[in-house]
C-alpha atoms as a PDB file:
ATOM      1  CA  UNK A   1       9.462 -10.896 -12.611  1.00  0.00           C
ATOM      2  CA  UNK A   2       9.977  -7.673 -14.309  1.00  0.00           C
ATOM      3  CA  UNK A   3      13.480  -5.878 -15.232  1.00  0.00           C
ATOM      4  CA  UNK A   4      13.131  -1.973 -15.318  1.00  0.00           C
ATOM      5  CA  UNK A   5      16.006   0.620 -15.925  1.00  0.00           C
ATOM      6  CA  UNK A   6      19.215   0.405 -13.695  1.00  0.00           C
ATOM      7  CA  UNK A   7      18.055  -3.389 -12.914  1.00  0.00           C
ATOM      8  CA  UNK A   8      15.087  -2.853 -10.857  1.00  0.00           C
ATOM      9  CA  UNK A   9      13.122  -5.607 -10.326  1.00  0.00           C
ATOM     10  CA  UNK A  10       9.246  -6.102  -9.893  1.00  0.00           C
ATOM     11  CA  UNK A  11       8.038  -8.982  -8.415  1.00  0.00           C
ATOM     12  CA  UNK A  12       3.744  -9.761  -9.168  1.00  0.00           C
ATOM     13  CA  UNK A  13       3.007 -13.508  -8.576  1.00  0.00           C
ATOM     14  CA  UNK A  14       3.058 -13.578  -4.708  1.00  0.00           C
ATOM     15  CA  UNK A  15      -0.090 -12.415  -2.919  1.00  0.00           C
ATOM     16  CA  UNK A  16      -0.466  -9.508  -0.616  1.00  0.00           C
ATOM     17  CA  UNK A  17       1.318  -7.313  -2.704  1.00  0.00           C
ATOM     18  CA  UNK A  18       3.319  -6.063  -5.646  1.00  0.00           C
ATOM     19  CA  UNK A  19       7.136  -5.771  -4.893  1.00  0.00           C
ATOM     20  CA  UNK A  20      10.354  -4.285  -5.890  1.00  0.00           C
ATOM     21  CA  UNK A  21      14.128  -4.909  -5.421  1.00  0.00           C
ATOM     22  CA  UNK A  22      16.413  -2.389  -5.923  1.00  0.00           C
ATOM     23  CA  UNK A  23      19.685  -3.474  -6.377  1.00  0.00           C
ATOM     24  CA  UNK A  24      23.308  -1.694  -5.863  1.00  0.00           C
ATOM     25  CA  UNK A  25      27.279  -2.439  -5.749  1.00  0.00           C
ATOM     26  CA  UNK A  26      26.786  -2.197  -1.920  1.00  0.00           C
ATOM     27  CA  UNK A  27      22.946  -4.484  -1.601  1.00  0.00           C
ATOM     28  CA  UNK A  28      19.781  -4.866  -1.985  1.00  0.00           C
ATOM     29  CA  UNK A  29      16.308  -2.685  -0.808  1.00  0.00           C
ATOM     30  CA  UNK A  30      13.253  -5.100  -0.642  1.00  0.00           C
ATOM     31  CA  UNK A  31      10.365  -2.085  -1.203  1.00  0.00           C
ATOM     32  CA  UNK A  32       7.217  -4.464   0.507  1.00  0.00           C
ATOM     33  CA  UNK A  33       7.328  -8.123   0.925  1.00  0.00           C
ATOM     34  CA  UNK A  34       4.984 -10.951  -0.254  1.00  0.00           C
ATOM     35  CA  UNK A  35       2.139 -11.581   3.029  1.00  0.00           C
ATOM     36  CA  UNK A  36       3.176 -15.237   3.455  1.00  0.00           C
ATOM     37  CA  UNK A  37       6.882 -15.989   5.066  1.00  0.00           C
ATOM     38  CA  UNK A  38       7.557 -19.037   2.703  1.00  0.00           C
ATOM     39  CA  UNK A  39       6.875 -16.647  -0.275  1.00  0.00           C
ATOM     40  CA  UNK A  40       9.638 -14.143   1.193  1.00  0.00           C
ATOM     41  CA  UNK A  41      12.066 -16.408   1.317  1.00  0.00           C
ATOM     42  CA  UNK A  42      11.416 -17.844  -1.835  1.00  0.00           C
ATOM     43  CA  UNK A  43      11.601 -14.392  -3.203  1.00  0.00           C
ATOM     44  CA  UNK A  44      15.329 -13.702  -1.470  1.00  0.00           C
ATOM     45  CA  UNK A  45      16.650 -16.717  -2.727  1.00  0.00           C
ATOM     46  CA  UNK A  46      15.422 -15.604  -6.354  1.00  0.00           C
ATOM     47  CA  UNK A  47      17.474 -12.520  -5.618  1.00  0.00           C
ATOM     48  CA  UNK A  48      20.437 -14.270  -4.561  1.00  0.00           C
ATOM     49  CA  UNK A  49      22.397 -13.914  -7.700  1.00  0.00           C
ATOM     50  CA  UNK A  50      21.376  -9.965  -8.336  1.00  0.00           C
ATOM     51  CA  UNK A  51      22.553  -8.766  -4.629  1.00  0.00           C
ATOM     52  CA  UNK A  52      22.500  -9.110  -0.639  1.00  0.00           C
ATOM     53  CA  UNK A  53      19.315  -8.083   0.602  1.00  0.00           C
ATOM     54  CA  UNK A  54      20.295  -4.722   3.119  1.00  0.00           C
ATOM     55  CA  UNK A  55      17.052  -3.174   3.719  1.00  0.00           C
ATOM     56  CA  UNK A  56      13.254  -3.397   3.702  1.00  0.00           C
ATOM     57  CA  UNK A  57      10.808  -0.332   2.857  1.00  0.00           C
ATOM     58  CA  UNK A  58       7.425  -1.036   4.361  1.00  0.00           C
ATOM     59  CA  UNK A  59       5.365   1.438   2.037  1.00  0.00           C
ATOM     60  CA  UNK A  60       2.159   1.640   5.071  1.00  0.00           C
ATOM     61  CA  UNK A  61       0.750  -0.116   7.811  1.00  0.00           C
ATOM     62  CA  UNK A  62      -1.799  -2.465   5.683  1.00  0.00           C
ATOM     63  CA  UNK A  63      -1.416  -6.004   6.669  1.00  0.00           C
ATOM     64  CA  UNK A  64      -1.016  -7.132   3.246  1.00  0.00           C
ATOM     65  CA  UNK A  65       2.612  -5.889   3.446  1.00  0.00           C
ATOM     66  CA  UNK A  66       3.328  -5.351   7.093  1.00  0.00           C
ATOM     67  CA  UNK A  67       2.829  -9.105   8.300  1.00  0.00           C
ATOM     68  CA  UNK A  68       5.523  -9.951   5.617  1.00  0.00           C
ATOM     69  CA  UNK A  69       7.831  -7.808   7.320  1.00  0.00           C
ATOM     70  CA  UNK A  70       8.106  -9.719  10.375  1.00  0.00           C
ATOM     71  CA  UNK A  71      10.407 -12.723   9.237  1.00  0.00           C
ATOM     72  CA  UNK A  72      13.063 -11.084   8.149  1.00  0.00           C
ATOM     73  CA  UNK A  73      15.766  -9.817  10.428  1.00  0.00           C
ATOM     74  CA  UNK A  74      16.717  -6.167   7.853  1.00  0.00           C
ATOM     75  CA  UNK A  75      16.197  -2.772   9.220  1.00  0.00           C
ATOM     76  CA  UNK A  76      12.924  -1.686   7.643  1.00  0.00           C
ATOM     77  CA  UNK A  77      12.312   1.948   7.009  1.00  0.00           C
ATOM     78  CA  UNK A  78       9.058   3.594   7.205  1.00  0.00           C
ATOM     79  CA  UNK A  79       7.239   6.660   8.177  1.00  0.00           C
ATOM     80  CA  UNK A  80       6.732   7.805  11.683  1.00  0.00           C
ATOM     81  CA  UNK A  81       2.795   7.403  11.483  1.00  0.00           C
ATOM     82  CA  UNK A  82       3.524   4.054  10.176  1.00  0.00           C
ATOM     83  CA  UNK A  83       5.364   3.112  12.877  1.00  0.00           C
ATOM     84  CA  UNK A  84       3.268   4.787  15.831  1.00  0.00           C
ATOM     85  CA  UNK A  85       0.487   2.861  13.943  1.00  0.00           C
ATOM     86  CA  UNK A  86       1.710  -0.187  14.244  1.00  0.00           C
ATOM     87  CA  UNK A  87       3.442   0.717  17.916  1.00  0.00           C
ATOM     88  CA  UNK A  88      -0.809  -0.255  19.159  1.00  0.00           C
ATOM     89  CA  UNK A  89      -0.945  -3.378  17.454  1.00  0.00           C
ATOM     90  CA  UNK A  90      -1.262  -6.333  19.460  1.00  0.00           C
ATOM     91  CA  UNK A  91       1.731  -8.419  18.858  1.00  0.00           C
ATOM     92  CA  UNK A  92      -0.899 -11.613  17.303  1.00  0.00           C
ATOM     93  CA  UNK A  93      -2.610 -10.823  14.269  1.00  0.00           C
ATOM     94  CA  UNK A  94      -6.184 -12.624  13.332  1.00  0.00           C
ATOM     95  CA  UNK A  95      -7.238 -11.643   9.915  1.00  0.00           C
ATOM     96  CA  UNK A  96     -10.552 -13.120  10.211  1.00  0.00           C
ATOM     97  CA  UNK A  97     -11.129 -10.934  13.970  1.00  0.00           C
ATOM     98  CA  UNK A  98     -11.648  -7.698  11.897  1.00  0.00           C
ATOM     99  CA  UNK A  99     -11.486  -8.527   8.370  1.00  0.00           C
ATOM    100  CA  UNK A 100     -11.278  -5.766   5.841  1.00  0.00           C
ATOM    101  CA  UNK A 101     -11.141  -6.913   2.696  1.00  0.00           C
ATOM    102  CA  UNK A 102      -7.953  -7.451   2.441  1.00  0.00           C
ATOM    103  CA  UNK A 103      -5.391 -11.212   1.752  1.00  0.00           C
ATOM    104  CA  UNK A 104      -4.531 -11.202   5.113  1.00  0.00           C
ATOM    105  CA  UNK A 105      -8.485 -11.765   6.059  1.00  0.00           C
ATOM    106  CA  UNK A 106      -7.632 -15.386   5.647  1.00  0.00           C
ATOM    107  CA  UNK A 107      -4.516 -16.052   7.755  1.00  0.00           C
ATOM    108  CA  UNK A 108      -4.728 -17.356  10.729  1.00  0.00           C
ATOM    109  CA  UNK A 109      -3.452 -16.381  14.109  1.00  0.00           C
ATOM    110  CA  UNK A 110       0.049 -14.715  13.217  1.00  0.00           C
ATOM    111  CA  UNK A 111       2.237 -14.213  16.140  1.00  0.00           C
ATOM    112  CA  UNK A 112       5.898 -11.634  16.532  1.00  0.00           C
ATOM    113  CA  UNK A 113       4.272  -8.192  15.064  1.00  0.00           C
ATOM    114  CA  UNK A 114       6.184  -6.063  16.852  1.00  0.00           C
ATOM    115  CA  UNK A 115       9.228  -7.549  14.298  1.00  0.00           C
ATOM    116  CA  UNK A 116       7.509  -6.086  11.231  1.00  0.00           C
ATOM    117  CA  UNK A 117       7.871  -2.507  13.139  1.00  0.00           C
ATOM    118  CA  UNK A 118       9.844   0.236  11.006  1.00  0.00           C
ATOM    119  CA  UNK A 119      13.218   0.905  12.683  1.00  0.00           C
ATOM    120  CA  UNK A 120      14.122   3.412  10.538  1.00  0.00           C
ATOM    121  CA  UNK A 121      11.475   6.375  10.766  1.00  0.00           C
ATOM    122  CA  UNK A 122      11.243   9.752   9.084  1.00  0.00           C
ATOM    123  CA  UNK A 123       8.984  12.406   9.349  1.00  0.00           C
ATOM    124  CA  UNK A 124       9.189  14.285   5.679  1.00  0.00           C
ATOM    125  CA  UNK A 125      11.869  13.069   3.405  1.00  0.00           C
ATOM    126  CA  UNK A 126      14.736  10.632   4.109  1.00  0.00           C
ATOM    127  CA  UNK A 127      17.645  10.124   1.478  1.00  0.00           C
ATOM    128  CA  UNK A 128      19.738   6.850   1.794  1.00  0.00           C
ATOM    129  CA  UNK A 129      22.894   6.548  -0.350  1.00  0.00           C
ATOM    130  CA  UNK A 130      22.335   2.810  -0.819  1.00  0.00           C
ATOM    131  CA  UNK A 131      26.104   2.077  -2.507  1.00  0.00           C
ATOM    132  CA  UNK A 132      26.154   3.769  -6.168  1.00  0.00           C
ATOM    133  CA  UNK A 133      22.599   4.647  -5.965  1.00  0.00           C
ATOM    134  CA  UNK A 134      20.564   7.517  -4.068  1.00  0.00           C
ATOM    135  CA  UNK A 135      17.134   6.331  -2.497  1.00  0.00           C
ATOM    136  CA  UNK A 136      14.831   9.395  -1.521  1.00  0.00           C
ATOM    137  CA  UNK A 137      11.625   8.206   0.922  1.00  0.00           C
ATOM    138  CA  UNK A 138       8.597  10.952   0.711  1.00  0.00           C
ATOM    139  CA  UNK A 139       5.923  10.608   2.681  1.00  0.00           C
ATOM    140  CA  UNK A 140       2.877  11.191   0.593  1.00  0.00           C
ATOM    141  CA  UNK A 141      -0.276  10.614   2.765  1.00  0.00           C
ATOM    142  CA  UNK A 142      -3.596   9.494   1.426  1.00  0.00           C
ATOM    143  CA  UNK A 143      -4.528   5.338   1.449  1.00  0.00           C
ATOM    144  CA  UNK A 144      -2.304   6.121   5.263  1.00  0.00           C
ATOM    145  CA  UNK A 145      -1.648   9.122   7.367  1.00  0.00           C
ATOM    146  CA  UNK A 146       2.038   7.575   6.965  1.00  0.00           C
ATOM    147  CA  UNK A 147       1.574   6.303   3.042  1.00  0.00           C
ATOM    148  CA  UNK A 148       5.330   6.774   1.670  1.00  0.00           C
ATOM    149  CA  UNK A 149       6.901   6.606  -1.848  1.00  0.00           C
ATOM    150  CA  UNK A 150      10.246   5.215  -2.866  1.00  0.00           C
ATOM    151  CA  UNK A 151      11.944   7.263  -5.117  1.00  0.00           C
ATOM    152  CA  UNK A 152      14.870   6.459  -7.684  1.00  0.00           C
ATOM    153  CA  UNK A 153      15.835   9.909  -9.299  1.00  0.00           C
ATOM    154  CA  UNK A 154      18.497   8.195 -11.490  1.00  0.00           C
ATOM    155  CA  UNK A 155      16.634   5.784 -12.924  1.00  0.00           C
ATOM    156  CA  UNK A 156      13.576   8.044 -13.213  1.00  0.00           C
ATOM    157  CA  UNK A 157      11.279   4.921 -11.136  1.00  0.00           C
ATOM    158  CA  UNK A 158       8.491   5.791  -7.876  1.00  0.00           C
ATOM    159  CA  UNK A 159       7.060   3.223  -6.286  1.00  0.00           C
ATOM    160  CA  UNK A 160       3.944   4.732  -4.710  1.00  0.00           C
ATOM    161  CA  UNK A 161       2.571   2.165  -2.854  1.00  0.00           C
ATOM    162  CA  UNK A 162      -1.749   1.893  -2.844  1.00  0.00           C
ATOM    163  CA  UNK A 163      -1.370   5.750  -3.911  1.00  0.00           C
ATOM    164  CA  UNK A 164      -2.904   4.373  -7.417  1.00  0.00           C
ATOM    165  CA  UNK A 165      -4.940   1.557  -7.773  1.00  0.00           C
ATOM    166  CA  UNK A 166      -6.384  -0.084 -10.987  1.00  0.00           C
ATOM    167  CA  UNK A 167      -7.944  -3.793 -10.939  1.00  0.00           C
ATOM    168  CA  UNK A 168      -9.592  -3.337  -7.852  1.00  0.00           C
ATOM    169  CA  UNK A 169     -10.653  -0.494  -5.282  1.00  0.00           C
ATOM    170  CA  UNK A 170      -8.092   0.140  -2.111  1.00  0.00           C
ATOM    171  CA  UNK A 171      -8.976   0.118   1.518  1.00  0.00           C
ATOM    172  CA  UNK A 172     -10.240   3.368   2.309  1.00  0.00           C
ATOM    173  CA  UNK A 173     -10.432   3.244   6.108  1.00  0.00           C
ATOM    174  CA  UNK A 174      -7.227   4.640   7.264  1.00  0.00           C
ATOM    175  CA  UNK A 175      -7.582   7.334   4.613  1.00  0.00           C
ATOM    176  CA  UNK A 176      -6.714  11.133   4.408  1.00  0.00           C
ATOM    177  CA  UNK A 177      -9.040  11.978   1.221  1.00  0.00           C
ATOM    178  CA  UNK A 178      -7.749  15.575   0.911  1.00  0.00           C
ATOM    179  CA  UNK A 179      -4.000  14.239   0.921  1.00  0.00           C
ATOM    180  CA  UNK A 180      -4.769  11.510  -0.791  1.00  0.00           C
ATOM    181  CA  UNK A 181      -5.821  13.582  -4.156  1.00  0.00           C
ATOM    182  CA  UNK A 182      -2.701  15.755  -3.546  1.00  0.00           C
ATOM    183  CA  UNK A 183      -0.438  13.376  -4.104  1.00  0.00           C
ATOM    184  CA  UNK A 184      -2.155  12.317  -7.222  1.00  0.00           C
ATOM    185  CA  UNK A 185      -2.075  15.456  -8.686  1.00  0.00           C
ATOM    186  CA  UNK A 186       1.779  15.426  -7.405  1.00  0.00           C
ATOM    187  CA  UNK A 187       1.972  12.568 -10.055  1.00  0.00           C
ATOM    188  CA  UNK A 188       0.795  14.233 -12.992  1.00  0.00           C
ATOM    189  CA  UNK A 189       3.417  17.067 -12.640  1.00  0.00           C
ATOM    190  CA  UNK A 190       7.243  17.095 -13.299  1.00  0.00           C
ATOM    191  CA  UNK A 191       9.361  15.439 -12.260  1.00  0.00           C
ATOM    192  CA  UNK A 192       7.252  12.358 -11.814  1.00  0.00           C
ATOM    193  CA  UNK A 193       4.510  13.172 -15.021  1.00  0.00           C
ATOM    194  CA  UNK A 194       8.042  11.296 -16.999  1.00  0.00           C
ATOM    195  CA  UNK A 195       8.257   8.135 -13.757  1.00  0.00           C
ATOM    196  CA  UNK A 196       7.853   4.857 -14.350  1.00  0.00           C
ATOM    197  CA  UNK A 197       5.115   4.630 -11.360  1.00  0.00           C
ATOM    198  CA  UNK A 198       4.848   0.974  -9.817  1.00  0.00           C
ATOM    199  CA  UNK A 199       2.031   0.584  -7.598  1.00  0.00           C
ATOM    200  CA  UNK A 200       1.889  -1.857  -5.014  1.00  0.00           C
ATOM    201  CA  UNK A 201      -1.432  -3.316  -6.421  1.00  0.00           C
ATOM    202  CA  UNK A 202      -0.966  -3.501  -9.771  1.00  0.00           C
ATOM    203  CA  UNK A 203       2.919  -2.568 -11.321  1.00  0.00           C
ATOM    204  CA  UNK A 204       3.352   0.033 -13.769  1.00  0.00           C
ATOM    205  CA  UNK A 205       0.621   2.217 -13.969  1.00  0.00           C
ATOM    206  CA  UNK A 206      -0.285   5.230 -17.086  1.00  0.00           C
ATOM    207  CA  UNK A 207      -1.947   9.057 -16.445  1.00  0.00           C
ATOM    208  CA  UNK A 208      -4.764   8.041 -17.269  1.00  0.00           C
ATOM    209  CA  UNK A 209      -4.961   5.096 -14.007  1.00  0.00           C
ATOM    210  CA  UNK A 210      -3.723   8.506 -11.947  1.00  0.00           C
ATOM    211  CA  UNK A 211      -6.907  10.486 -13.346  1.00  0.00           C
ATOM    212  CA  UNK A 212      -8.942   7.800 -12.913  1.00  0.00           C
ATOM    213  CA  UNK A 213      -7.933   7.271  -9.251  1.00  0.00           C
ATOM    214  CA  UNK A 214      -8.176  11.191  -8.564  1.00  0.00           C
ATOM    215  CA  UNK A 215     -11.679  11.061  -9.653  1.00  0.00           C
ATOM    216  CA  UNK A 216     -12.542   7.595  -7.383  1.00  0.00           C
ATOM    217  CA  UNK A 217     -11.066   9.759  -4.607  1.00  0.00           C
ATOM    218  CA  UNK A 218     -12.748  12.462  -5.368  1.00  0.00           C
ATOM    219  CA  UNK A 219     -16.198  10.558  -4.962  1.00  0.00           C
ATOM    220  CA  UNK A 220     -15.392   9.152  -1.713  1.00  0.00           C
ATOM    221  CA  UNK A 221     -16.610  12.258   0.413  1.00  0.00           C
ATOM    222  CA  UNK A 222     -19.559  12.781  -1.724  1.00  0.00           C
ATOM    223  CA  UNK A 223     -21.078   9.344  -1.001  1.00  0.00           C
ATOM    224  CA  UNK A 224     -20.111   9.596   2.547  1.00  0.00           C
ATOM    225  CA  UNK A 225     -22.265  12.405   3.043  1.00  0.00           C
ATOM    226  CA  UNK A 226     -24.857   9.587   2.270  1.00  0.00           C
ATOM    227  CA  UNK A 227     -24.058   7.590   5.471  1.00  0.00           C
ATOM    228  CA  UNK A 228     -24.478  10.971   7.551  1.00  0.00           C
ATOM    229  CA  UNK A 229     -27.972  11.677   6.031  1.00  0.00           C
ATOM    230  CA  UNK A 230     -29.117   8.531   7.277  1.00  0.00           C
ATOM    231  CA  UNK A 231     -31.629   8.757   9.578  1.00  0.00           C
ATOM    232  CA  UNK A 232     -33.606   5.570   9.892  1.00  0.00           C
ATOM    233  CA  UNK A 233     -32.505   1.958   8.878  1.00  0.00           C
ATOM    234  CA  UNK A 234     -29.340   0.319   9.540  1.00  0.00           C
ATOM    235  CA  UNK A 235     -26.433   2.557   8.475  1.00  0.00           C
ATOM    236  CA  UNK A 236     -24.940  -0.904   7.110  1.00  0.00           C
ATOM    237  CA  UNK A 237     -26.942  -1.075   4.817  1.00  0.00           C
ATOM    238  CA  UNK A 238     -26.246   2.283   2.896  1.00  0.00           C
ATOM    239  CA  UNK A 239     -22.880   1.443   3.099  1.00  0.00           C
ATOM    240  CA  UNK A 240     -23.144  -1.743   0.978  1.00  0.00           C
ATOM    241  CA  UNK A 241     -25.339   0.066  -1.422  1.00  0.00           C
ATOM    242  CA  UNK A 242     -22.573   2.840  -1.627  1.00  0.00           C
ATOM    243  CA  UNK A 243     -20.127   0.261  -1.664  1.00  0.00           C
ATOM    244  CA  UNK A 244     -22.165  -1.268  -4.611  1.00  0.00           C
ATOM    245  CA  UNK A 245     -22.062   1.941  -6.744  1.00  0.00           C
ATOM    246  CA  UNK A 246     -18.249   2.507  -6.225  1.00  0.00           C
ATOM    247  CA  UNK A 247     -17.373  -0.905  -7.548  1.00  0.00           C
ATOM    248  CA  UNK A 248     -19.119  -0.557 -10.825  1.00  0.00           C
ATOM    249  CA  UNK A 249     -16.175   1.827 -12.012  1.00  0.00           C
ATOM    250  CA  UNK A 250     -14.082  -1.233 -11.229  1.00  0.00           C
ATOM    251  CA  UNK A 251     -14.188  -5.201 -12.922  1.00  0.00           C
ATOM    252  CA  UNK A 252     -12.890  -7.482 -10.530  1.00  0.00           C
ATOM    253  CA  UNK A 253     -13.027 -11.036 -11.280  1.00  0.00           C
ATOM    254  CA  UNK A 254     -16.096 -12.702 -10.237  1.00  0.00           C
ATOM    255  CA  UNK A 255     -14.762 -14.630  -7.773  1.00  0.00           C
ATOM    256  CA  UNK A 256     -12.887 -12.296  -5.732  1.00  0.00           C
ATOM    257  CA  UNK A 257     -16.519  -9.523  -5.618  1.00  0.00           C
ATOM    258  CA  UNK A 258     -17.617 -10.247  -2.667  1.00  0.00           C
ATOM    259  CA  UNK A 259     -13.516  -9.595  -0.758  1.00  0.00           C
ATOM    260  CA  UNK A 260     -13.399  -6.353  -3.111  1.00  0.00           C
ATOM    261  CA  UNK A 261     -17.230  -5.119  -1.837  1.00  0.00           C
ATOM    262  CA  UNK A 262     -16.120  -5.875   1.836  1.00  0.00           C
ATOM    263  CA  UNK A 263     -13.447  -3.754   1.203  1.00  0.00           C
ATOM    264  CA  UNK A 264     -15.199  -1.191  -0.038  1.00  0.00           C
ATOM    265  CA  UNK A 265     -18.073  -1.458   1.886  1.00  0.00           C
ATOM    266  CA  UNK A 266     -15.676  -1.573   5.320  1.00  0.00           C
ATOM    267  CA  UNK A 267     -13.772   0.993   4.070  1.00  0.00           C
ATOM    268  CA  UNK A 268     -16.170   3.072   4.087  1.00  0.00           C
ATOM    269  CA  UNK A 269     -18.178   3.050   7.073  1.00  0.00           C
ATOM    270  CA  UNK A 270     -14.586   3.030   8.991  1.00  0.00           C
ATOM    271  CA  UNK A 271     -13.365   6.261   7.608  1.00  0.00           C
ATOM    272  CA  UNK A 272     -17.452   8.003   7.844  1.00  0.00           C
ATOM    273  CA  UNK A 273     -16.293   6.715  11.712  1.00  0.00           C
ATOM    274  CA  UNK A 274     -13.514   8.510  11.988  1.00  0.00           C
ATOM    275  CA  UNK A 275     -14.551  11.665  10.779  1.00  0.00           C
ATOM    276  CA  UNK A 276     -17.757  11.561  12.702  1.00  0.00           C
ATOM    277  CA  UNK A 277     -14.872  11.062  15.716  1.00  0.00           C
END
């Protein structure tokens, strides 16, 4: 666990996710929560002597950090896309039905989604006076159509979620490219060019991870153009060899290549779907 300014704390050993506590004289907000339930409430009762937990921020709909959401009885605030998202889930979850690329692949059959549903939903900005401290929510589309930051303008802190990514490639398939590179260059300008920025893949992350995301983004629609050229073979196929050529700006360990080439590789031919929709 890492301490940041104003006690914030950062939280990398579970899987699923990176996540944050934010404490205050008047509790705690949980921004994410590890995938597995035991790891949750391990992670509260770590938190027990800093603060009550009071609410959870669920950052977007990927089931990395919404199945976590679902054992904890907190309000959880996130963005109205988020929540009409998840509103057509089927209240099981099977990782391994439709797998992604993603931790969750491996669970099993999960059961009581509709718990891990924001109840607190806002459509642009949302400010919470959480005790002595001001939270601001922005929704900042791009990895989601309902993506959303969590903003501490005191202590000078934005968690942004899979907005920046640096080990590994993110999901692409629920993406909105175009808003996905304006937020980034949001992040290179005041007031957040002086943030600490803690992404929900990887912690603190520099400019130059932000440049080097914008220009990953950047190459998505370029390749995808690929897919729509193809006229004979199996469309598949292109995708892994697109999916190949993406991942070489990226070093992933080798045992986790072929999860982070599915992602890629699913990523992509889901979002060259929903365009072509």
């Amino acid at each position: 666990m890492r301490k940041y300014r104003t006690g914030v704390l950062v939280e990398s050993r579970y899987p699923g996710v990176i996540i944050g506590a934010v404490p205050s004289d008047d509790g705690m907000l949980l921004v994410d929560m590890p995938l597995k339930p035991d790891d949750g409430r391990d992670w509260i009762g770590q938190l027990t002597i800093t603060g009550r937990p009071k609410y959870l921020a669920l950052m977007d709909q990927h089931p990395d950090r919404a199945l976590g959401m679902r054992s904890f009885d907190l309000p959880i605030v996130g963005h109205d896309e988020t929540l009409q998202a998840m509103r057509g889930w089927p209240d099981a979850f099977k990782g391994s039905a439709r797998p992604i690329g993603a931790e969750a692949d491996t669970l099993k059959r999960v059961t009581g989604m509709h718990k891990a549903i924001p109840s607190i939903a806002f459509e642009h900005e949302l400010k919470l006076q959480l005790g002595d401290r001001e939270v601001v929510f922005l929704h900042r589309p791009g990895p989601t159509a309902g993506s959303m930051w969590v903003v501490l303008p005191e202590a000078k802190i934005a968690f942004i979620g899979d907005t920046v990514t640096v080990s590994e490639p993110p999901y692409v398939g629920n993406a909105d490219i175009e808003a996905w590179i304006e937020s980034l260059e949001e992040l290179r300008k005041e007031p957040f060019s002086s943030y600490i920025l803690i992404s929900g893949r990887d912690g603190s992350v520099d400019r130059e991870a932000v440049n080097n995301m914008a220009r990953f983004i950047r190459k998505i629609p370029v390749r995808l153009k690929r897919l729509k050229k193809k006229k004979k073979g199996d469309p598949s196929d292109t995708a892994e060899s697109i999916a190949r050529g993406l991942l070489k700006e990226y070093k992933p360990p080798t045992a986790r290549q072929d999860l982070v080439l599915l992602r890629l590789k699913t990523g992509l031919r889901n979002l060259y779907a929903r365009n072509q929709g």
